[in-house]
PDB file of N, CA and C in Angstrom:
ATOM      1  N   UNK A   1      -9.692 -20.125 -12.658  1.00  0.00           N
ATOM      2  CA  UNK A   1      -8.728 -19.519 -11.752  1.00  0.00           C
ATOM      3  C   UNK A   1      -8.757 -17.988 -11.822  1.00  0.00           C
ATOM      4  N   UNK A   2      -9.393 -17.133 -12.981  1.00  0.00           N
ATOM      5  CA  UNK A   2      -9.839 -15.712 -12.762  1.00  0.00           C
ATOM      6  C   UNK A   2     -10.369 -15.246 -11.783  1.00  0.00           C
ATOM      7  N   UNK A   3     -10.932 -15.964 -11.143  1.00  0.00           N
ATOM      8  CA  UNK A   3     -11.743 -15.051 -10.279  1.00  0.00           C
ATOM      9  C   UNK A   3     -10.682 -15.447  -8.275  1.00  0.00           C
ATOM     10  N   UNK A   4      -9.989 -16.359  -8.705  1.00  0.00           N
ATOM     11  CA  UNK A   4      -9.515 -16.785  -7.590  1.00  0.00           C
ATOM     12  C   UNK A   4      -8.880 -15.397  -6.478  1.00  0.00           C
ATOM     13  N   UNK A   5      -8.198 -14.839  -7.004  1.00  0.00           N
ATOM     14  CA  UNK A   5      -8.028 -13.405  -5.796  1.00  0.00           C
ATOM     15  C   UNK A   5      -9.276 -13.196  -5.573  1.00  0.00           C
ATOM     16  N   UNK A   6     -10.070 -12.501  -5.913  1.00  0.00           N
ATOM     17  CA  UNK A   6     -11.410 -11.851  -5.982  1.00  0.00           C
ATOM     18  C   UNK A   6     -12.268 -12.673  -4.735  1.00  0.00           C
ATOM     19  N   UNK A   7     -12.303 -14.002  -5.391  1.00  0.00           N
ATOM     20  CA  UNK A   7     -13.189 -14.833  -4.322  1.00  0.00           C
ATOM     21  C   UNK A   7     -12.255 -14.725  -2.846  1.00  0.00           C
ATOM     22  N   UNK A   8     -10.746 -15.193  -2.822  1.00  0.00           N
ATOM     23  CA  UNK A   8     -10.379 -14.690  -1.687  1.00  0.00           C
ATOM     24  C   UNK A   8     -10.379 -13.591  -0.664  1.00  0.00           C
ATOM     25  N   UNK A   9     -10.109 -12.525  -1.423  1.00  0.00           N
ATOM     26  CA  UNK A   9     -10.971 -11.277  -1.242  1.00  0.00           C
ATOM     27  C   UNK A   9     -12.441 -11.115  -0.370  1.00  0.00           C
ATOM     28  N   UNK A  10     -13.359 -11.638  -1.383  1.00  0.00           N
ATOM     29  CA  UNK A  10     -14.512 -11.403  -0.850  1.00  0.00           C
ATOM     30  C   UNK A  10     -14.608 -12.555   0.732  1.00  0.00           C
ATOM     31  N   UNK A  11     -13.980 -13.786   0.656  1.00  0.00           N
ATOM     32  CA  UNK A  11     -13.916 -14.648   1.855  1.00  0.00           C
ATOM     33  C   UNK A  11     -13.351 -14.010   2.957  1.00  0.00           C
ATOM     34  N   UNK A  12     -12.217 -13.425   2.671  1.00  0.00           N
ATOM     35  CA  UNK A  12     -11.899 -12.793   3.586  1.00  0.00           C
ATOM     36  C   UNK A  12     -12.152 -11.474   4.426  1.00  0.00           C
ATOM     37  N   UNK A  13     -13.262 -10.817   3.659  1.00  0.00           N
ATOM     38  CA  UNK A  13     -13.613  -9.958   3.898  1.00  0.00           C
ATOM     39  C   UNK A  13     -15.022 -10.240   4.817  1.00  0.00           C
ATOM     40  N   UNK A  14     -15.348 -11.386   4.725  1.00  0.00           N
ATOM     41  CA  UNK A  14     -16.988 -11.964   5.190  1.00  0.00           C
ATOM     42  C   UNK A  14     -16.527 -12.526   6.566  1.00  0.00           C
ATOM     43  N   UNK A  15     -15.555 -12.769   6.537  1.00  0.00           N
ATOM     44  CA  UNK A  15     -14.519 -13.358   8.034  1.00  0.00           C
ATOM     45  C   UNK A  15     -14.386 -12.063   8.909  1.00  0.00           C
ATOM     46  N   UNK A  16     -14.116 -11.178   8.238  1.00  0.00           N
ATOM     47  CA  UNK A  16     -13.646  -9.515   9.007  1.00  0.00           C
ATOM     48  C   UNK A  16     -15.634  -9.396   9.380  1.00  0.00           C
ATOM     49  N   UNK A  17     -16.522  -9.498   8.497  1.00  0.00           N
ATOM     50  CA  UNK A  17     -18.061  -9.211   8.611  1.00  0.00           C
ATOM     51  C   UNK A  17     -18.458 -10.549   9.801  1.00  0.00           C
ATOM     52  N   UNK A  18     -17.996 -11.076  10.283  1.00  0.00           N
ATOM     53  CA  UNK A  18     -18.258 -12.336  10.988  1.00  0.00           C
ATOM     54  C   UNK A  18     -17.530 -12.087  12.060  1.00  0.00           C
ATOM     55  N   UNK A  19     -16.335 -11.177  12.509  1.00  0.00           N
ATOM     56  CA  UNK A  19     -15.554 -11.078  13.684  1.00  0.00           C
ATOM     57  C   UNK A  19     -16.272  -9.778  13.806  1.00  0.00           C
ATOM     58  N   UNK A  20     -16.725  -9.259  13.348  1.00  0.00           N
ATOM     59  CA  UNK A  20     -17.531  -7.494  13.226  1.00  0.00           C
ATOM     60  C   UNK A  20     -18.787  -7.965  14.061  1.00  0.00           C
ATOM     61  N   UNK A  21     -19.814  -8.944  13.695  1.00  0.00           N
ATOM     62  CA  UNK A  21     -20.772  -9.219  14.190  1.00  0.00           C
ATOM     63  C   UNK A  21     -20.605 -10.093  15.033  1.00  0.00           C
ATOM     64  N   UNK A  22     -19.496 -11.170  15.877  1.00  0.00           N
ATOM     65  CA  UNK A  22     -19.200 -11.344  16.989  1.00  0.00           C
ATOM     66  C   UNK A  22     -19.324 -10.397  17.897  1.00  0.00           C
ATOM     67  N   UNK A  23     -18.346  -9.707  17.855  1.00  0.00           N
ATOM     68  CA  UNK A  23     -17.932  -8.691  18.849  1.00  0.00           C
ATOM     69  C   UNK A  23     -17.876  -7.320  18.661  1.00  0.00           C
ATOM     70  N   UNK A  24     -19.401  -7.017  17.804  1.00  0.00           N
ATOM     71  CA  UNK A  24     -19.401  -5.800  17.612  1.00  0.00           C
ATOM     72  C   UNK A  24     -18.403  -4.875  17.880  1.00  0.00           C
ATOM     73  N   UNK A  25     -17.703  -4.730  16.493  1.00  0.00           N
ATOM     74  CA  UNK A  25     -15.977  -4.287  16.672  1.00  0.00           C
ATOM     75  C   UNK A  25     -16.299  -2.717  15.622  1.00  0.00           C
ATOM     76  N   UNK A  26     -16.978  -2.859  14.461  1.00  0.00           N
ATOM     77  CA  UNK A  26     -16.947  -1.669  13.318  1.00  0.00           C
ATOM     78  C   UNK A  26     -18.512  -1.546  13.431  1.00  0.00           C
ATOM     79  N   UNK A  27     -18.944  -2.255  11.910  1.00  0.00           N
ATOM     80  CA  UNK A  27     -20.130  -1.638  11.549  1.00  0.00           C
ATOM     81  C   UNK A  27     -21.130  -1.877  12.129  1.00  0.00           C
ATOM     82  N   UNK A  28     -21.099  -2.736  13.346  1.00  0.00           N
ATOM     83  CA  UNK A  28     -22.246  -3.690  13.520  1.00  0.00           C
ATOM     84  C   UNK A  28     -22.214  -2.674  15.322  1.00  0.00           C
ATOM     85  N   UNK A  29     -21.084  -2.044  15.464  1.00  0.00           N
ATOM     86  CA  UNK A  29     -20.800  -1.208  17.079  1.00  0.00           C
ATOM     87  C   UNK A  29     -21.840   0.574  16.801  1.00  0.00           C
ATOM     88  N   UNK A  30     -20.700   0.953  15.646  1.00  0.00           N
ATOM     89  CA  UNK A  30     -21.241   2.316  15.035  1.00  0.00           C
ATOM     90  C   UNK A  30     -21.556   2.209  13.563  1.00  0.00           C
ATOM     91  N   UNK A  31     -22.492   1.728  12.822  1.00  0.00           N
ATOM     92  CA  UNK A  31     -22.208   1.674  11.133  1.00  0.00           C
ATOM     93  C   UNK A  31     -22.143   3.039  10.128  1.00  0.00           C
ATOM     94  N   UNK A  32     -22.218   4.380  11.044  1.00  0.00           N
ATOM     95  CA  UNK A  32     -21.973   5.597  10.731  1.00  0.00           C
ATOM     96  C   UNK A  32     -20.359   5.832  10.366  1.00  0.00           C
ATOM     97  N   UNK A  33     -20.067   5.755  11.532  1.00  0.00           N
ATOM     98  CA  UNK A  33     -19.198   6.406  11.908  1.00  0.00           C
ATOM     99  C   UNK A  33     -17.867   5.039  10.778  1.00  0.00           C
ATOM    100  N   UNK A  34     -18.149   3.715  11.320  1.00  0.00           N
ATOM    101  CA  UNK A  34     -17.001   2.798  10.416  1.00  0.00           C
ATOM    102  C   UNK A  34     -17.904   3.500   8.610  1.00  0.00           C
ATOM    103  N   UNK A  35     -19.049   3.143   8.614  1.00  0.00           N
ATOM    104  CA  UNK A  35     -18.689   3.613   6.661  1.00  0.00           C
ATOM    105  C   UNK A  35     -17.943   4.898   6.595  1.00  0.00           C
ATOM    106  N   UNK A  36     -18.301   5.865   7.348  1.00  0.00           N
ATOM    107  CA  UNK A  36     -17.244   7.436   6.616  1.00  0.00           C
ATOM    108  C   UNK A  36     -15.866   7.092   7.244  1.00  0.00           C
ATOM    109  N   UNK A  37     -15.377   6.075   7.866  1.00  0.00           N
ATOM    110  CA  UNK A  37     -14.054   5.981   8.503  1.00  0.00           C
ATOM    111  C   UNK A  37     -13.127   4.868   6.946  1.00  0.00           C
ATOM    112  N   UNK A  38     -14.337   3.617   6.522  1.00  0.00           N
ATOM    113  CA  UNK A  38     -13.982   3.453   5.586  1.00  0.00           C
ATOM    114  C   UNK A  38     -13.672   3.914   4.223  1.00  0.00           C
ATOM    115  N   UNK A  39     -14.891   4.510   3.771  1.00  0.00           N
ATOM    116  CA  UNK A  39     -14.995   5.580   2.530  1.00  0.00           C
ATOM    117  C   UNK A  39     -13.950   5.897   2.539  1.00  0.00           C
ATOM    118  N   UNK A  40     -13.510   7.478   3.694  1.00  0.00           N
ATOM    119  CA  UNK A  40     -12.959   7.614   3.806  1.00  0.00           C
ATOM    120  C   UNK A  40     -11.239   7.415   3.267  1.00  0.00           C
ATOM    121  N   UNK A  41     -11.004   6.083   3.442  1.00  0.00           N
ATOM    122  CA  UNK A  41      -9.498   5.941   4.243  1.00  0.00           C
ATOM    123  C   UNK A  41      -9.439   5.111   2.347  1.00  0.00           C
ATOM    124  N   UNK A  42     -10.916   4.331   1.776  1.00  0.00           N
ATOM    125  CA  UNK A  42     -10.785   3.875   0.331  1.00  0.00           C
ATOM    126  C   UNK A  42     -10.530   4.561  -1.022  1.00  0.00           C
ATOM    127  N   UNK A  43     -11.069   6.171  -0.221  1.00  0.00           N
ATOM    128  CA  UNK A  43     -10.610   7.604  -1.495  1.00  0.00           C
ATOM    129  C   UNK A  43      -9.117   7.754  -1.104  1.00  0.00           C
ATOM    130  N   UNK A  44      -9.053   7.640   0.002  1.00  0.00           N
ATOM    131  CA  UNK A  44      -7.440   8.324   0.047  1.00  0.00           C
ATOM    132  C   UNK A  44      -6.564   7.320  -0.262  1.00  0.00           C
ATOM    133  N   UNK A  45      -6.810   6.017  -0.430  1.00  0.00           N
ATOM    134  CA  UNK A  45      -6.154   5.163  -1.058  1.00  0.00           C
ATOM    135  C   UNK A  45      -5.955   5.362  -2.569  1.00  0.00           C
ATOM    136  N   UNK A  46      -7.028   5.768  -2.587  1.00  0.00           N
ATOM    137  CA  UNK A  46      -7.308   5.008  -4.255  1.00  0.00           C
ATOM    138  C   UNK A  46      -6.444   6.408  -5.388  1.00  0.00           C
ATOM    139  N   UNK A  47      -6.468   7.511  -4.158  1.00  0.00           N
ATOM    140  CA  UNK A  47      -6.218   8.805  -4.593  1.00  0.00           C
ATOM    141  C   UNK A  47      -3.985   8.653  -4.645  1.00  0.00           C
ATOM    142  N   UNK A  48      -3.960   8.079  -3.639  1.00  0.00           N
ATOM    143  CA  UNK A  48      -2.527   7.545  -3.551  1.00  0.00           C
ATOM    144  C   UNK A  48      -2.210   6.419  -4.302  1.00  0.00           C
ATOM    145  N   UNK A  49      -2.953   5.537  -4.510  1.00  0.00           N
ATOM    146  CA  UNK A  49      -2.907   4.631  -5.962  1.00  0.00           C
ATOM    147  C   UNK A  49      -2.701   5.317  -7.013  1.00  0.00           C
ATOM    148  N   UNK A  50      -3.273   6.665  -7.140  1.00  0.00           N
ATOM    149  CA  UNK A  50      -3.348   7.223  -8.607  1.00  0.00           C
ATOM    150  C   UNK A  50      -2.157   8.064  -8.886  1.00  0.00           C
ATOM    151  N   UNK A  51      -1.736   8.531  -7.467  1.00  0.00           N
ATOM    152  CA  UNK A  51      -0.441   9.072  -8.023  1.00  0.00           C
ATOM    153  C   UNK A  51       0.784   8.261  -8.433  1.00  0.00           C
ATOM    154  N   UNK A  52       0.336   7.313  -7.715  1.00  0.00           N
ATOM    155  CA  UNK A  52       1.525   5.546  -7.805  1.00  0.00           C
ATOM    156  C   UNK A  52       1.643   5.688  -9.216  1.00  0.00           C
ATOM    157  N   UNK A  53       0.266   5.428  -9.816  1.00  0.00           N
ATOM    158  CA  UNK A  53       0.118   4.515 -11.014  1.00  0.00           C
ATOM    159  C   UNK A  53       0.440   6.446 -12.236  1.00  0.00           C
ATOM    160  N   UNK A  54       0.666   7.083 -11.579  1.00  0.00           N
ATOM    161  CA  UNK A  54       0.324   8.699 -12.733  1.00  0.00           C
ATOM    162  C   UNK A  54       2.132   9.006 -12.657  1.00  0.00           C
ATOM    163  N   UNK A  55       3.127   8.273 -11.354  1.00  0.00           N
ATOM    164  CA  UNK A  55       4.395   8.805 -11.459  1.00  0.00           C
ATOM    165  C   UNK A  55       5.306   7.133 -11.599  1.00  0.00           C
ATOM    166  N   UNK A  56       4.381   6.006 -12.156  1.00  0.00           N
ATOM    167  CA  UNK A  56       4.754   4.834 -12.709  1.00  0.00           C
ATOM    168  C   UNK A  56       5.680   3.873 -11.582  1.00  0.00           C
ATOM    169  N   UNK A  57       4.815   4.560 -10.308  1.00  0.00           N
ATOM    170  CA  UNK A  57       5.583   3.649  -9.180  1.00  0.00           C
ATOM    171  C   UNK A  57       4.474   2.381  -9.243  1.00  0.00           C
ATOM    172  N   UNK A  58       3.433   2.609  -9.354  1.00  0.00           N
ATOM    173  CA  UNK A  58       2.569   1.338  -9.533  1.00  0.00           C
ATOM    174  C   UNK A  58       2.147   0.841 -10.797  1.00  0.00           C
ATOM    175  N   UNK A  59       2.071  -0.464 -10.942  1.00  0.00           N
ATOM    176  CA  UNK A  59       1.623  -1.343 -11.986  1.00  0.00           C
ATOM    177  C   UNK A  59       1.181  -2.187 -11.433  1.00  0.00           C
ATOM    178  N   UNK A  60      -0.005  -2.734 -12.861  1.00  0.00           N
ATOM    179  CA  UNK A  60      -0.631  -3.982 -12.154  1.00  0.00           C
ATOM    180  C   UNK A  60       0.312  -5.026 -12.991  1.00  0.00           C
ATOM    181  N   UNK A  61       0.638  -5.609 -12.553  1.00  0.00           N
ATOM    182  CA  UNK A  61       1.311  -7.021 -12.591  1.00  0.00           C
ATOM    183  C   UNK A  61       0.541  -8.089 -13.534  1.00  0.00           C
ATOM    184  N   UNK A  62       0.717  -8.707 -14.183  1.00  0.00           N
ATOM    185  CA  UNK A  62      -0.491  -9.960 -14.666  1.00  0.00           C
ATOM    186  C   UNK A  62      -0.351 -11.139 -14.069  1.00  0.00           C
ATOM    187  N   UNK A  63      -1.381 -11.443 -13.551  1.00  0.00           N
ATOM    188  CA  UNK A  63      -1.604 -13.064 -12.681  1.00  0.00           C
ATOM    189  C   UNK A  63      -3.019 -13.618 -13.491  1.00  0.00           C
ATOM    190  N   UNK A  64      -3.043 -15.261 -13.286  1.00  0.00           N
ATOM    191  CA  UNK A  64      -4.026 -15.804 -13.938  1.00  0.00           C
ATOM    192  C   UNK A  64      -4.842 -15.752 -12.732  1.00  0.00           C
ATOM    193  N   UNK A  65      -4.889 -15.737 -11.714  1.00  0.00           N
ATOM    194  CA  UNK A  65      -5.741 -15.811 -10.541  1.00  0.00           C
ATOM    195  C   UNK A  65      -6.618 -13.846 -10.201  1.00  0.00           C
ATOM    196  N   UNK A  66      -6.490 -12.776 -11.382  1.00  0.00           N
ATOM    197  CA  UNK A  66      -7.052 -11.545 -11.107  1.00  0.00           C
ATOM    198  C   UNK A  66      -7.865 -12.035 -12.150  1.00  0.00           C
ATOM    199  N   UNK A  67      -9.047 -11.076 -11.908  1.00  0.00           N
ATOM    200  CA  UNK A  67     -10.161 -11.205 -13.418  1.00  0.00           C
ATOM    201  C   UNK A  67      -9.878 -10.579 -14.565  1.00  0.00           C
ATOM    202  N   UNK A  68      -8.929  -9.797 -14.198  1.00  0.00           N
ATOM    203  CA  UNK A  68      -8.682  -8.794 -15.420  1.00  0.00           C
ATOM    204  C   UNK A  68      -9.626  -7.956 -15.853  1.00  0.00           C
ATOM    205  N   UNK A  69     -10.516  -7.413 -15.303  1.00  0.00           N
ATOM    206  CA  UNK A  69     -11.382  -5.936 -14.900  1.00  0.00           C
ATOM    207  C   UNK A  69     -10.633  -5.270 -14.434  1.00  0.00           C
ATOM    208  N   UNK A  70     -10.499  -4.017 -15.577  1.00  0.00           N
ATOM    209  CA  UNK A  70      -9.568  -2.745 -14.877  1.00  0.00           C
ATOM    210  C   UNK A  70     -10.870  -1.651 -14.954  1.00  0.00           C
ATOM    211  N   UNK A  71     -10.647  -0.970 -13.744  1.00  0.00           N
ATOM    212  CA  UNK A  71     -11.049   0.183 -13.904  1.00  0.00           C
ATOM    213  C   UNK A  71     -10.829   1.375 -14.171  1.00  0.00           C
ATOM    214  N   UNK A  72      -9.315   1.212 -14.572  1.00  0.00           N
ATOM    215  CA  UNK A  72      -8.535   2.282 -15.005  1.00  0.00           C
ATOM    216  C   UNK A  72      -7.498   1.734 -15.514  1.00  0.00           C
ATOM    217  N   UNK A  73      -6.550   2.405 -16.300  1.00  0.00           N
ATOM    218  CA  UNK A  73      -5.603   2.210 -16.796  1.00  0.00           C
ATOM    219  C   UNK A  73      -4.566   1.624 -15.060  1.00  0.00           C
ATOM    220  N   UNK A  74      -4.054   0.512 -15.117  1.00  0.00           N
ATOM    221  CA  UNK A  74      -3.471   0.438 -13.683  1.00  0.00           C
ATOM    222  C   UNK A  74      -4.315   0.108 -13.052  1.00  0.00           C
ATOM    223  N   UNK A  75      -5.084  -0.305 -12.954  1.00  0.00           N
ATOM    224  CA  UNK A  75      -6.140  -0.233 -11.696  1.00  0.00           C
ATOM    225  C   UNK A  75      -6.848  -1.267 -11.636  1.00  0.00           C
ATOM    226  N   UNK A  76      -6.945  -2.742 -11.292  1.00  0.00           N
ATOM    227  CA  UNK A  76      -7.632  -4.075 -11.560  1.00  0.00           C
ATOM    228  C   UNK A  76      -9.030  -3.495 -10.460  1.00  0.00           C
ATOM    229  N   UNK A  77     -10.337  -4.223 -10.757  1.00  0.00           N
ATOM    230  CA  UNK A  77     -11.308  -4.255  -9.828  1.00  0.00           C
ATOM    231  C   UNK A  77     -11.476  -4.608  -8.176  1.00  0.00           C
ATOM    232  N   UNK A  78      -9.916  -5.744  -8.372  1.00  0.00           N
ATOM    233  CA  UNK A  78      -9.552  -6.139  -7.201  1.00  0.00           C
ATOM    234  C   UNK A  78      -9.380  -5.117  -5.678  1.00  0.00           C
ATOM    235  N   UNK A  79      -8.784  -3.758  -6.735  1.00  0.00           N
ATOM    236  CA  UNK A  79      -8.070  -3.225  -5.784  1.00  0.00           C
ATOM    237  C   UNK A  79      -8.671  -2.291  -4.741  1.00  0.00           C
ATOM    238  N   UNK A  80      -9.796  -1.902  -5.443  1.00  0.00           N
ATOM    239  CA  UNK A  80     -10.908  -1.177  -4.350  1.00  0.00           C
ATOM    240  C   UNK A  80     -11.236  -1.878  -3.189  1.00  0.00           C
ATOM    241  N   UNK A  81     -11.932  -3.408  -3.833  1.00  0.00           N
ATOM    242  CA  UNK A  81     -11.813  -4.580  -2.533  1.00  0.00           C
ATOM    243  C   UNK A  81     -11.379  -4.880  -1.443  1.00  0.00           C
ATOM    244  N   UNK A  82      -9.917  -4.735  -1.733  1.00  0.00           N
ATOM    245  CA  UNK A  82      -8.236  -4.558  -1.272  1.00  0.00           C
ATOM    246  C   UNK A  82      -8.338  -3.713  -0.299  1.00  0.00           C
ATOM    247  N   UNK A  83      -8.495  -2.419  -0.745  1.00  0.00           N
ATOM    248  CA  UNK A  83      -8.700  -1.512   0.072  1.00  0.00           C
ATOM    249  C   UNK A  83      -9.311  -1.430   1.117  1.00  0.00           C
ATOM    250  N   UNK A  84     -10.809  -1.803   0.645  1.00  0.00           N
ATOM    251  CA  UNK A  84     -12.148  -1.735   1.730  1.00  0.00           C
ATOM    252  C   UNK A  84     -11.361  -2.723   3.039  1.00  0.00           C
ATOM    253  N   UNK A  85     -11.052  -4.222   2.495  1.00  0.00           N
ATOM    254  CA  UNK A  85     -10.816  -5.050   3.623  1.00  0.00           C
ATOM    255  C   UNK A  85      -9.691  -4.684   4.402  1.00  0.00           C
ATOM    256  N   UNK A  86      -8.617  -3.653   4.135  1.00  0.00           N
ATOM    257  CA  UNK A  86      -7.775  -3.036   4.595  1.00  0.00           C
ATOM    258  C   UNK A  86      -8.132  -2.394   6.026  1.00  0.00           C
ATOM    259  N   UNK A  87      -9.037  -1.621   4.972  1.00  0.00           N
ATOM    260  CA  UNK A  87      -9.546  -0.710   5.925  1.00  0.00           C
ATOM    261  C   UNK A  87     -10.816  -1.281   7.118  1.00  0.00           C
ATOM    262  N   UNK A  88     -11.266  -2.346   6.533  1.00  0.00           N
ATOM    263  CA  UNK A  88     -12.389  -2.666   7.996  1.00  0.00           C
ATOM    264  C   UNK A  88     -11.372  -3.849   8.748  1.00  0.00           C
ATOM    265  N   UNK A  89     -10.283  -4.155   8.230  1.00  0.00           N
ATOM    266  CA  UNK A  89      -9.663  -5.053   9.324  1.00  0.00           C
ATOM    267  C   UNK A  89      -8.552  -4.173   9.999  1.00  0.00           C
ATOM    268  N   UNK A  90      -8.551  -3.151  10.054  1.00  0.00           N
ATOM    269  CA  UNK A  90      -7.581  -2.253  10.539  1.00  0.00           C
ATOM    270  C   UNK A  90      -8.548  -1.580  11.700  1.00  0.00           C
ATOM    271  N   UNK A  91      -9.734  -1.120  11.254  1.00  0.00           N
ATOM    272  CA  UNK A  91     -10.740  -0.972  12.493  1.00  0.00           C
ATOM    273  C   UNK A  91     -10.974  -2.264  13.306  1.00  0.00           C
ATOM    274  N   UNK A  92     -11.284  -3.482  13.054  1.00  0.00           N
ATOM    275  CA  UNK A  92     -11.658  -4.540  13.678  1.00  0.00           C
ATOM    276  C   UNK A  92     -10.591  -4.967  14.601  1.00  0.00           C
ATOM    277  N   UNK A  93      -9.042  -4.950  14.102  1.00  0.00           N
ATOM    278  CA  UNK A  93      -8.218  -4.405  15.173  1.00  0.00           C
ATOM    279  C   UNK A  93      -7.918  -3.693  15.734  1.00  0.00           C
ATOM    280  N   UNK A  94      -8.126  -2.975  16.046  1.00  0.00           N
ATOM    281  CA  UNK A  94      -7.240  -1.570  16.551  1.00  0.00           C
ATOM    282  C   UNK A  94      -9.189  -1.342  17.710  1.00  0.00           C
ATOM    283  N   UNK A  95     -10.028  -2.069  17.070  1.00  0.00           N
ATOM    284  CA  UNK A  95     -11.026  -1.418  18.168  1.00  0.00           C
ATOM    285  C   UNK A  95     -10.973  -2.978  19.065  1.00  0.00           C
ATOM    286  N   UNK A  96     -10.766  -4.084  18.681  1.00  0.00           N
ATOM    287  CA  UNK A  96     -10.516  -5.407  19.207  1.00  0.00           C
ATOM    288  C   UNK A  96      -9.104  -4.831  20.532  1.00  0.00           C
ATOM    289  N   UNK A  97      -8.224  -4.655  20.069  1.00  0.00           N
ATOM    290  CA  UNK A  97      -7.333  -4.153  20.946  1.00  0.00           C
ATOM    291  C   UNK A  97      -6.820  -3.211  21.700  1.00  0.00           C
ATOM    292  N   UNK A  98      -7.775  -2.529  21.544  1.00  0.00           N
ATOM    293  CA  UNK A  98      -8.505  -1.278  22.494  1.00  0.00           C
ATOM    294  C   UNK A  98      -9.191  -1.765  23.941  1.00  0.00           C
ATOM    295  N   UNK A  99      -9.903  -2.622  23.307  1.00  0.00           N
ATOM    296  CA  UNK A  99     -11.307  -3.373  24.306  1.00  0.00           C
ATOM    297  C   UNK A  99     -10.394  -4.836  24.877  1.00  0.00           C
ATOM    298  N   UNK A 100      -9.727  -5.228  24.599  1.00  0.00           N
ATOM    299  CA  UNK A 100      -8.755  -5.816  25.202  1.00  0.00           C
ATOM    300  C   UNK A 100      -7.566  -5.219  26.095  1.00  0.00           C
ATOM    301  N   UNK A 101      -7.396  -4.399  25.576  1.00  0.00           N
ATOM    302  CA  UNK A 101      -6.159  -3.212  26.489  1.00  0.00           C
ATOM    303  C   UNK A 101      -6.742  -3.043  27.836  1.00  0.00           C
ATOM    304  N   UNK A 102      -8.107  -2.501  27.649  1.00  0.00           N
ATOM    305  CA  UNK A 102      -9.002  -2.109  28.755  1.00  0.00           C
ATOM    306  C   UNK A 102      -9.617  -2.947  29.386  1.00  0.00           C
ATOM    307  N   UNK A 103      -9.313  -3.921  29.042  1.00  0.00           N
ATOM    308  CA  UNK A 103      -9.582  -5.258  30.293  1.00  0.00           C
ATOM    309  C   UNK A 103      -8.334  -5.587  31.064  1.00  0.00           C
ATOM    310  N   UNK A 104      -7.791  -5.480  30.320  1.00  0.00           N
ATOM    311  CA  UNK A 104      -6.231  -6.017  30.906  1.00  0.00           C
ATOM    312  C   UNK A 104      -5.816  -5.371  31.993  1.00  0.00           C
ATOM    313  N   UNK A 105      -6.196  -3.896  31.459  1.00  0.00           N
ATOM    314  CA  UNK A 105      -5.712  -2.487  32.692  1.00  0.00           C
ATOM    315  C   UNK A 105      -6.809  -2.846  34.098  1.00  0.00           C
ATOM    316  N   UNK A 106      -7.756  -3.643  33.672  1.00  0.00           N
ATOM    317  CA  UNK A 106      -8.977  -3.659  34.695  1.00  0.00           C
ATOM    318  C   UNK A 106      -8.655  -4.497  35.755  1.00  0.00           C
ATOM    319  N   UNK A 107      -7.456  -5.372  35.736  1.00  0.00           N
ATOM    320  CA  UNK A 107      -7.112  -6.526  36.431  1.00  0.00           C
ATOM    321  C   UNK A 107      -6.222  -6.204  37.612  1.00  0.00           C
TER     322      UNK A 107
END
C-alpha cells in the first residue's frame, strides 16, 4: 500500500497524457511552450511549498498509502508529481475550454 498515492498519481497523470494526445490540448499541440508553462508553474509551487513548510503552515501528514521518500524536510516525493499533474491538467482544461468556447460562439 506504499506506493498506492504515487501509482495513482502516475495513472492519473497518463489519463491527462491520453486526453493531451486525443485532442492535442498541451504537449502534444505546443511541447515548448506547455514544458516552460509547466516547469514553470512546478518551481513556483514548490517555491510556495517552501515557504508553507519554512513558516510551519505545511506538513506532511503520515499515510500508509505515501512511500515515504522525502525530499526535504516536509516534502514527500509525491509532491512534485502533484504538482506537475496540477499543472498539465489545468492546461488540458483551460485549452479544452477555450476550443470549446470557440465552437460554441461559431453556432
Amino acid at each position: 500500500m506504499a506506493f498506492a498515492y504515487l501509482a495513482f498519481l502516475l495513472v492519473s497523470l497518463m489519463c491527462m497524457v491520453l486526453c493531451d494526445w486525443r485532442w492535442t490540448l498541451a504537449f502534444f499541440a505546443d511541447a515548448k511552450a506547455a514544458t516552460a508553462l509547466c516547469l514553470g508553474l512546478v518551481v513556483l509551487f514548490l517555491i510556495w511549498d517552501g515557504l508553507g513548510i519554512a513558516t510551519g503552515s505545511f506538513f506532511r501528514g503520515g499515510s500508509d498509502y505515501m512511500t515515504g521518500i522525502i525530499l526535504a524536510p516536509e516534502l514527500p516525493i509525491e509532491e512534485p508529481i502533484f504538482l506537475f499533474f496540477l499543472s498539465y491538467l489545468t492546461i488540458n482544461v483551460t485549452t479544452a475550454t477555450r476550443r470549446l468556447y470557440r465552437l460554441w460562439i461559431r453556432r
